[in-house]
Protein backbone atom coordinates (compact mmCIF):
# COMPACT_ATOMS: atom_id res chain seq x y z
CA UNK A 1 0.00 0.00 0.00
CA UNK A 2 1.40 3.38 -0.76
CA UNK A 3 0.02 5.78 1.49
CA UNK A 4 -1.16 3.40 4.93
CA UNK A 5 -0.05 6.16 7.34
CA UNK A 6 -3.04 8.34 5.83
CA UNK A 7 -5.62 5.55 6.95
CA UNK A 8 -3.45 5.10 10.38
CA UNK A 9 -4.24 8.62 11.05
CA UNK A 10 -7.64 9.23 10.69
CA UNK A 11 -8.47 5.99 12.40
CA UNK A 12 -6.56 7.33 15.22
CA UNK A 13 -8.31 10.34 14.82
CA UNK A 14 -11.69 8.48 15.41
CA UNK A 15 -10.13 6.82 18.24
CA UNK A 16 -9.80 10.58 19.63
CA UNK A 17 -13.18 11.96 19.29
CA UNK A 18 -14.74 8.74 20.45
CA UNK A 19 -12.50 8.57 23.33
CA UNK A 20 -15.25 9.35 26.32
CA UNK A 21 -17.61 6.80 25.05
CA UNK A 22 -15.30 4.01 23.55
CA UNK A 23 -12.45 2.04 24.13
CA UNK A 24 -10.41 0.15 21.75
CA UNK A 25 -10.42 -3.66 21.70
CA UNK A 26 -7.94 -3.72 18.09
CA UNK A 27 -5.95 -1.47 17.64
CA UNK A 28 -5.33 -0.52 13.77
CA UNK A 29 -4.04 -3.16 11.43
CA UNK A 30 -4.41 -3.73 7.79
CA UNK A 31 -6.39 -6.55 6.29
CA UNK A 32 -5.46 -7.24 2.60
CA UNK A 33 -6.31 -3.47 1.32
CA UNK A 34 -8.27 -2.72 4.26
CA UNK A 35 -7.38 -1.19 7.93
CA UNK A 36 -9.29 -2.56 10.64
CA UNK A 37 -10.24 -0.84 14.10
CA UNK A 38 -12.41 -2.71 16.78
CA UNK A 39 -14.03 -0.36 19.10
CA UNK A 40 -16.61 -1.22 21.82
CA UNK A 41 -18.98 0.96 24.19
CA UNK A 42 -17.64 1.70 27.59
CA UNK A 43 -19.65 0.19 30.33
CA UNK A 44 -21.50 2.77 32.30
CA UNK A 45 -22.30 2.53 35.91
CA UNK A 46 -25.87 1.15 36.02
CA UNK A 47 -27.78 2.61 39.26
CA UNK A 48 -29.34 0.40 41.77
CA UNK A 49 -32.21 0.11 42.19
CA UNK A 50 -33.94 -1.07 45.50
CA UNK A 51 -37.03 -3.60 44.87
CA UNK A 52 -39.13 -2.35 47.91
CA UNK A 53 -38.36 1.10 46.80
CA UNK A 54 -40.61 3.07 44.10
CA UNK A 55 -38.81 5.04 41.90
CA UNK A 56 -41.02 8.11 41.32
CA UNK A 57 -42.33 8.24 44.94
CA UNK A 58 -45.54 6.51 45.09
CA UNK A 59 -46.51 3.24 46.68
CA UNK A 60 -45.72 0.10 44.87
CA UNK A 61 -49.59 -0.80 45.68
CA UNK A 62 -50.98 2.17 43.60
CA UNK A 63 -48.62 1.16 40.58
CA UNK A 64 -49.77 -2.53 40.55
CA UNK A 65 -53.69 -2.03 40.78
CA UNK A 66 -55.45 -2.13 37.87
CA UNK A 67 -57.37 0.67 36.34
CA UNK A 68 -61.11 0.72 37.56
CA UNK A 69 -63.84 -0.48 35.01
CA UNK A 70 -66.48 2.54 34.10
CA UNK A 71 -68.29 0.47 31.21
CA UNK A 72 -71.67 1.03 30.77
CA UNK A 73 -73.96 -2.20 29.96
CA UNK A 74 -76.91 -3.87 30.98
CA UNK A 75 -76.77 -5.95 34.32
């Protein structure tokens, strides 16, 4: 290949701007007349959550009940 360190650089400048959400799992390398570059998500701190507590604030009773039944029919 004649000019690889053009494709080396703009890989690496993708690396760059992706930095705060990505890390690099493989790192550049060519592939026949391709250049390669794995990059994965970075894991992000997952709140916990507490089963008995609700998270908006209201009772875990009033989310579970079903809506009430206003149909109109005969009896």
């Amino acid at each position: 290949m004649a000019h690889q360190e053009f494709g080396i650089r703009l890989l690496e400048r993708i690396r760059g701007d992706l930095e705060p959400h990505s890390v690099v799992e493989q790192f550049p390398r060519l592939e026949g007349r391709q250049m390669v570059m794995l990059l994965a998500p970075k894991k992000a701190a997952v709140p916990k959550h507490h089963p008995n507590k609700p998270e908006d604030g209201k009772a875990a009773s009033q989310k579970a009940s079903p809506p009430e039944s206003t149909a109109v029919g005969s009896k």
